[in-house]
Protein backbone atom coordinates (compact mmCIF):
# COMPACT_ATOMS: atom_id res chain seq x y z
CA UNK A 1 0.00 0.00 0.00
CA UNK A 2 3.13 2.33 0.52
CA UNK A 3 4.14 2.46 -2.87
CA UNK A 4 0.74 3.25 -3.65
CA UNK A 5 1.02 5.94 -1.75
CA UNK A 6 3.98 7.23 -2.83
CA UNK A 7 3.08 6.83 -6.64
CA UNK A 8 -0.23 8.98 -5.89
CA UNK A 9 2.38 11.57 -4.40
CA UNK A 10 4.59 11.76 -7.16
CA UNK A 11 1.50 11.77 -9.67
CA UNK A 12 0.41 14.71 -7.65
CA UNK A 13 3.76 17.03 -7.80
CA UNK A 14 3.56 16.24 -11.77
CA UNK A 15 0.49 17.41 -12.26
CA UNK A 16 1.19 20.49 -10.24
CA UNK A 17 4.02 21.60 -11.85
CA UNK A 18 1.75 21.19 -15.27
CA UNK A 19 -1.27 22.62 -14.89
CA UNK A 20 -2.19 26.56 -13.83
CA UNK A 21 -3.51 26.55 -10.33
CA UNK A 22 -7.08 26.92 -11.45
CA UNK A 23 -6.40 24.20 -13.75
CA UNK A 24 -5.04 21.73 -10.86
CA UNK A 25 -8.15 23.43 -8.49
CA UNK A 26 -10.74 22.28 -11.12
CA UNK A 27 -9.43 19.22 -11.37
CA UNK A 28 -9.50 18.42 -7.83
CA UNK A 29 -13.43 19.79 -8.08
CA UNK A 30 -14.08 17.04 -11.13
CA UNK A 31 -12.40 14.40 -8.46
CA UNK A 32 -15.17 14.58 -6.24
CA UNK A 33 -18.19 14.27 -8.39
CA UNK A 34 -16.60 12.41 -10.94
CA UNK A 35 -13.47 10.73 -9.74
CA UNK A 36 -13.59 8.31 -13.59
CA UNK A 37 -13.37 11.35 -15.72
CA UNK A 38 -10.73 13.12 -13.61
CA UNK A 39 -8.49 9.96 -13.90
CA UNK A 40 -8.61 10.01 -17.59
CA UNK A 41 -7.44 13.45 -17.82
CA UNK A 42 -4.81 12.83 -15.34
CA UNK A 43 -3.40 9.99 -17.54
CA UNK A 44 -3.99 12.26 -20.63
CA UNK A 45 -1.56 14.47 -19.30
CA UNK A 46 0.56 12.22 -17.77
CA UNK A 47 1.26 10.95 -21.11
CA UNK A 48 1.60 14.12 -23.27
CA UNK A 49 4.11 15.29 -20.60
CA UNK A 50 5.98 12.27 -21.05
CA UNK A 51 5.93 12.29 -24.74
CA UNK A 52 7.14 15.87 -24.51
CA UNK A 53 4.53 17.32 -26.17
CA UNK A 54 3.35 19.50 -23.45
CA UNK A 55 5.76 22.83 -23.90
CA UNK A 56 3.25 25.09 -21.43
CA UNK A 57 1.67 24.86 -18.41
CA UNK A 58 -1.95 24.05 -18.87
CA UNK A 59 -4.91 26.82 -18.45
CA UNK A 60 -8.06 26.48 -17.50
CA UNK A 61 -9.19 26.62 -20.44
CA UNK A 62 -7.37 24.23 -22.00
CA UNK A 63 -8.52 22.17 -18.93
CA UNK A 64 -11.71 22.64 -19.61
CA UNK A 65 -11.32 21.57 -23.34
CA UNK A 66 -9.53 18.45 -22.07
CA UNK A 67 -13.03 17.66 -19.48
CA UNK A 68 -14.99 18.35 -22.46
CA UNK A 69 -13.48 16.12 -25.07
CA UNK A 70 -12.74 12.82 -22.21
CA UNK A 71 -16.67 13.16 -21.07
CA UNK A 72 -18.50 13.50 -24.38
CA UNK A 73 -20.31 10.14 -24.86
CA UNK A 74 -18.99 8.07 -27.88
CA UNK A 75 -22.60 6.54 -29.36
CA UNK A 76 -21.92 3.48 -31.48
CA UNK A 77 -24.38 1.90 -33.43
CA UNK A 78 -24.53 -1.39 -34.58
CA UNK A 79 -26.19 -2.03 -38.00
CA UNK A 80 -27.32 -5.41 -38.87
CA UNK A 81 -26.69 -5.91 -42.83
């Protein structure tokens, strides 16, 4: 459970460092009422930061662009032939 711990830490300093403060405080707000949608944008920036494709820190609007894109709901349909 330590290393848990300490992975949550570190995950939490990265994301600091990357995102404007209202970014990382709106975040924290999408945690709590929708803790699914805030772990896909966490990973979603985890992995442009890693990539190196993240030059800036992130706004809140660009924050709010990410939320927008990870939560719209992807209908498929299936068509019988």
């Amino acid at each position: 459970m330590r290393q848990l711990e300490q992975i949550e830490a570190v995950k939490k300093q990265l994301l600091n460092k990357m995102l404007s403060k209202e970014a990382f405080e709106r975040l924290g707000r999408v945690r709590s009422v929708n803790p699914e949608l805030a772990s896909q944008a966490e990973l979603y920036l985890l992995q442009i930061y890693q990539s190196g494709k993240l030059k800036d820190t992130v706004s809140d609007q660009q924050m709010k662009e990410i939320l927008r894109l990870l939560s719209e709901k992807r209908d498929f349909k299936i068509m019988k032939k």
